[in-house]
Protein backbone atom coordinates (compact mmCIF):
# COMPACT_ATOMS: atom_id res chain seq x y z
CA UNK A 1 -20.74 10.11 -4.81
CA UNK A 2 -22.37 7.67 -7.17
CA UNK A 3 -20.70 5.06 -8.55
CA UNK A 4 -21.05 3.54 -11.74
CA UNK A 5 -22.26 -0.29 -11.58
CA UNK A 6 -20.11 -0.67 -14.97
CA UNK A 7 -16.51 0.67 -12.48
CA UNK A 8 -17.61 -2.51 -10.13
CA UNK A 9 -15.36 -5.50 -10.72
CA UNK A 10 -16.70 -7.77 -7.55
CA UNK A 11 -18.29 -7.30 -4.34
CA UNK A 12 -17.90 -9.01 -1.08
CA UNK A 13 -19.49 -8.96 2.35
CA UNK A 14 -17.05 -8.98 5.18
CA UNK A 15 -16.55 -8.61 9.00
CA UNK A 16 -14.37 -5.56 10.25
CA UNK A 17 -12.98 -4.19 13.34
CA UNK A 18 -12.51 -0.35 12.66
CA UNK A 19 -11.56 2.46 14.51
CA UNK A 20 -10.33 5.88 14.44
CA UNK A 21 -6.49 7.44 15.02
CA UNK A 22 -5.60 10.75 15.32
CA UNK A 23 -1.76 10.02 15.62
CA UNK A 24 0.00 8.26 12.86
CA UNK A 25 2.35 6.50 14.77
CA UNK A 26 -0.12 5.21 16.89
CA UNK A 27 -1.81 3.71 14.45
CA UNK A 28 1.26 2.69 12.64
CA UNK A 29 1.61 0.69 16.13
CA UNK A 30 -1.37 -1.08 16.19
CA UNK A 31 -1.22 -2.49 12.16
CA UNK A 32 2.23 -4.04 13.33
CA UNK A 33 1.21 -5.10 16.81
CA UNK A 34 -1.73 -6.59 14.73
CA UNK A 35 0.38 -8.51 12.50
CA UNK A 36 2.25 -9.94 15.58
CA UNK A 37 -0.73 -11.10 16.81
CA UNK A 38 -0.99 -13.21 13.98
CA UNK A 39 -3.82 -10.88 11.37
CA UNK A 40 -2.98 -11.50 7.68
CA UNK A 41 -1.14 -7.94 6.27
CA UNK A 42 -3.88 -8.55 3.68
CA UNK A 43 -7.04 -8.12 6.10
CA UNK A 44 -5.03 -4.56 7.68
CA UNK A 45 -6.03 -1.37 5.30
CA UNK A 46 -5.86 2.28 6.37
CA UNK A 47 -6.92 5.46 4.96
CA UNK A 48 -6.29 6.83 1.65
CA UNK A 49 -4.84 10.03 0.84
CA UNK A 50 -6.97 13.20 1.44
CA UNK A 51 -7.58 14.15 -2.43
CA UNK A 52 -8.81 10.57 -2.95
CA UNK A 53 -11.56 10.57 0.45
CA UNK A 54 -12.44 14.21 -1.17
CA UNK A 55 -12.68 13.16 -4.78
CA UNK A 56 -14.88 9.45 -4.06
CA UNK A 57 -16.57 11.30 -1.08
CA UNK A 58 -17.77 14.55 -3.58
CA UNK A 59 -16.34 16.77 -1.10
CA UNK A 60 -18.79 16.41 1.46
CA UNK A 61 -17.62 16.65 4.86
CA UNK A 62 -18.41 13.85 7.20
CA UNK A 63 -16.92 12.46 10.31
CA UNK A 64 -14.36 9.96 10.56
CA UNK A 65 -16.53 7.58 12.39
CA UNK A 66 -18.80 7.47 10.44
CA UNK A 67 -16.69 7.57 7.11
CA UNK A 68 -15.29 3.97 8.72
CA UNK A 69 -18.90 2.59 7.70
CA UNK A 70 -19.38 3.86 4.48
CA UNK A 71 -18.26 1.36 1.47
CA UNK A 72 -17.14 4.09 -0.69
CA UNK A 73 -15.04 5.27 1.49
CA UNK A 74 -11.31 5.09 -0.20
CA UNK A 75 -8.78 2.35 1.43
CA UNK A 76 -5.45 1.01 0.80
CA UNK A 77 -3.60 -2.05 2.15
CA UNK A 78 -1.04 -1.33 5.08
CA UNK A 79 2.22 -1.13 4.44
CA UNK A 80 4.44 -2.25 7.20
CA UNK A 81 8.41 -1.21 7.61
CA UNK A 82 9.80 -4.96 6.93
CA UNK A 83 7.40 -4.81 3.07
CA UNK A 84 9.92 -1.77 2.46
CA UNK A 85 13.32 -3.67 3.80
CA UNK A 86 12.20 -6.25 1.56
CA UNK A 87 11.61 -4.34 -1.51
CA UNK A 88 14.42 -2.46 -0.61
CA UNK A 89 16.37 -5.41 -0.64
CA UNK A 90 15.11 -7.15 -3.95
CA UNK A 91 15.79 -3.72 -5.77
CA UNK A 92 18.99 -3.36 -4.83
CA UNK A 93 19.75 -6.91 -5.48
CA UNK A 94 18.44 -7.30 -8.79
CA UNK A 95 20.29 -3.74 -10.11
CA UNK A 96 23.29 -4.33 -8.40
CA UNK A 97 23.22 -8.16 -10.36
CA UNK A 98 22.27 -6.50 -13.28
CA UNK A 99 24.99 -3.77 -13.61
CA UNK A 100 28.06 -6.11 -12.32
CA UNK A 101 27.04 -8.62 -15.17
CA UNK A 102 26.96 -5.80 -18.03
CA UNK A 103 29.73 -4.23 -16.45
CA UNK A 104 32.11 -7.87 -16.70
CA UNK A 105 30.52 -8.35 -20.24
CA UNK A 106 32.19 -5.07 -21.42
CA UNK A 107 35.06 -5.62 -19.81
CA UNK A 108 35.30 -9.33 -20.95
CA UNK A 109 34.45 -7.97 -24.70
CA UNK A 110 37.66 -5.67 -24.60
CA UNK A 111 40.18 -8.61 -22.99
CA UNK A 112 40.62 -6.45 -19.86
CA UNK A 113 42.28 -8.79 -17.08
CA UNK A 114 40.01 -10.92 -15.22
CA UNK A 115 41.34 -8.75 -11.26
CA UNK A 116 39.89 -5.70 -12.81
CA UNK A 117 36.90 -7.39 -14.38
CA UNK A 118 35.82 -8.32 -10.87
CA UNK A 119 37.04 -5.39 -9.27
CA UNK A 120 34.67 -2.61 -11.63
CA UNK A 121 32.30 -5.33 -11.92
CA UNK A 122 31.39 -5.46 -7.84
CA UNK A 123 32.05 -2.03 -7.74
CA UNK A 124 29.44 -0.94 -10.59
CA UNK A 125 26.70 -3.68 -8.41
CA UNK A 126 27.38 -2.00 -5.15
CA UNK A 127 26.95 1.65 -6.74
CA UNK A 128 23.84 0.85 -9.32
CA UNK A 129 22.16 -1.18 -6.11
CA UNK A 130 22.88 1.44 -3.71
CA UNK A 131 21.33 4.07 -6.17
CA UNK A 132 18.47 1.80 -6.54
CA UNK A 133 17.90 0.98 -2.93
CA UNK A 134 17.51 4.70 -2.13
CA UNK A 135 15.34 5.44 -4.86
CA UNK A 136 12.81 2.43 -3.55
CA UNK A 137 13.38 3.68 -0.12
CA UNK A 138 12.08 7.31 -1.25
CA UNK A 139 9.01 6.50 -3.43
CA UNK A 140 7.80 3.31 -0.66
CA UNK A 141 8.34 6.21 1.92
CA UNK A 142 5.64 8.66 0.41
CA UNK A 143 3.10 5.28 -0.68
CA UNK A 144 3.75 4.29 3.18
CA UNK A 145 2.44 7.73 4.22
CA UNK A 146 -0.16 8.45 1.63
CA UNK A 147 -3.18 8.74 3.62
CA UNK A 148 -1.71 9.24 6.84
CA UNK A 149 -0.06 12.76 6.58
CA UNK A 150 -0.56 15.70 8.69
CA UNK A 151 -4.00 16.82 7.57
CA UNK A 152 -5.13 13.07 7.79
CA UNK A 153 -3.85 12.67 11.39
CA UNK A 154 -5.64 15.88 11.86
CA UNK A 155 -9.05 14.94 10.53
CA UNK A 156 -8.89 11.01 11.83
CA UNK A 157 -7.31 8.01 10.50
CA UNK A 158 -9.02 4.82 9.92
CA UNK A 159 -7.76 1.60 10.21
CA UNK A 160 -10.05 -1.50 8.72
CA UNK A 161 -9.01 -5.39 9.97
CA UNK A 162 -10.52 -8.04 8.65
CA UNK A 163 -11.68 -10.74 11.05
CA UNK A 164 -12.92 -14.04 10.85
CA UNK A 165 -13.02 -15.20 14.54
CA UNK A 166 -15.17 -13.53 17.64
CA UNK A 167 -11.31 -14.28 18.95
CA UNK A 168 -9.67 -12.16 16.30
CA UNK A 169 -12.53 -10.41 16.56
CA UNK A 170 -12.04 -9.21 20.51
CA UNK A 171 -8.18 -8.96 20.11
CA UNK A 172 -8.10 -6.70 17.19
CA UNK A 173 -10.78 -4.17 19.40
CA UNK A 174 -7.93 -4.72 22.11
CA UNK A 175 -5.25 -3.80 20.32
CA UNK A 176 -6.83 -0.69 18.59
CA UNK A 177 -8.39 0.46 21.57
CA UNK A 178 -4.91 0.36 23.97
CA UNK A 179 -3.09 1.77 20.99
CA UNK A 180 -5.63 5.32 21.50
CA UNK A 181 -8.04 4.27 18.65
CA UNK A 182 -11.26 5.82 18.61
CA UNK A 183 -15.02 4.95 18.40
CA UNK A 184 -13.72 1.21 17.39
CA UNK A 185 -16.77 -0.96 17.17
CA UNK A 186 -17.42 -3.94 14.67
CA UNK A 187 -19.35 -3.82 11.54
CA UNK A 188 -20.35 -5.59 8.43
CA UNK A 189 -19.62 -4.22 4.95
CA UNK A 190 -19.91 -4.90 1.36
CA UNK A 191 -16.89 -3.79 -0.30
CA UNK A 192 -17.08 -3.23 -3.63
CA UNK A 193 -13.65 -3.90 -5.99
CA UNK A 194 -13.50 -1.26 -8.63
CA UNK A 195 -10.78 -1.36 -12.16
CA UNK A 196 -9.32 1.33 -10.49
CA UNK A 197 -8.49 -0.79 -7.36
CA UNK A 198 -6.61 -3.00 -9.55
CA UNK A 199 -2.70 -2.81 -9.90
CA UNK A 200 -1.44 -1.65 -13.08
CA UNK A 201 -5.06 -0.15 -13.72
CA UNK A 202 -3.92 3.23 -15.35
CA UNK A 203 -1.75 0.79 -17.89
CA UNK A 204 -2.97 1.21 -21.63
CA UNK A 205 -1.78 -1.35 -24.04
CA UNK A 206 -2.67 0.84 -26.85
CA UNK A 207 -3.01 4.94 -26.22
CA UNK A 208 -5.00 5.29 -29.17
CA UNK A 209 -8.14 3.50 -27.29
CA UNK A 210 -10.00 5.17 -25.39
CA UNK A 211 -12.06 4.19 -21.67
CA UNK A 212 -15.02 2.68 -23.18
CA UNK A 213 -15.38 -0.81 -22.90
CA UNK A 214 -14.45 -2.84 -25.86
CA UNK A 215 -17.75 -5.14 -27.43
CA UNK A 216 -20.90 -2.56 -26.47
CA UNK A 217 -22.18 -0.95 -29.18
């Protein structure tokens, strides 16, 4: 599949150790065994979900290994268990803040006794952040497996790591390869960073624009 030289935001030339999975938890082992070792969560990215590979790749069927060389092939960043805990945690914070101090306000506003203020007020944090917690836990859950589902553990899963060192370099091969990884080897890429790679790229300020680019005639 072609890309458009207009979608390209930046390219960059990098070192990789790759390799190919076909158990998710294996691989799921290796990122975190990685990140013990000391590799930046940023240089770790796996395999996108199937309907992405299919729709960049224009449906053509190639192997895994050789999908791990290709720069269009779609990646996303690795998301470990403690980056949900943590989100997990700031959600539920931040709700359960929210709701006990509207819940005091109201209570405050009608000259309800300050024991019952506190009471409802914890209360209504504990519930609202409890809600929220679960809902995080849910949608992190499916963007944590996105990519590596069934059908994905079936065809191959990559894993990409960054590496700067021949000593990162020869651990992360280690690690991969004890972990069960497949036809890992070391390459060099240029990865291209497209508008859709960016966060909040489907955000439009105003709906009534369309996706042309704002300035060309």
């Amino acid at each position: 599949m072609l890309e458009s030289s207009e979608d390209i935001l930046d390219r960059m030339r990098t070192r990789e150790v790759t390799g190919v999975f076909h158990s998710r938890k294996a691989l799921i082992d290796a990122a975190e065994e990685l990140l013990v070792a000391g590799t930046d969560r940023a240089d770790i990215d796996v395999s996108a979900s199937v309907d992405e590979l299919d729709r960049r790749l224009n449906y053509q069927s190639i192997p895994p290994a050789d999908l791990a060389d290709l720069p269009i092939t779609p990646r996303q960043s690795f998301m470990g268990i403690d980056d949900v805990l943590s989100a997990e945690a700031v959600a539920g914070s931040i709700a359960g803040c929210i709701a006990a101090i509207a819940v005091a306000a109201i209570l405050v506003a009608r000259g309800t006794e300050p024991l019952c203020v506190g009471i409802f007020s914890i209360l209504s944090g504990l519930i609202v952040g409890s809600i929220a917690v679960t809902r995080i836990r849910r949608r992190l859950y499916r963007e944590r497996t996105l990519g590596l589902e069934k059908q994905s553990e079936w065809q191959g899963l990559l894993i990409w790591v960054r590496v700067r060192s021949p000593e990162k370099e020869a651990e992360a091969q280690e690690i991969l390869i004890r972990h069960g990884g497949q036809a890992v080897h070391v390459h060099e890429i240029e990865l291209a960073t497209r508008s859709e790679d960016r966060p909040l790229h489907s955000l439009r300020v105003d709906p009534w624009l369309g996706d042309e680019r704002l300035g060309r005639p």
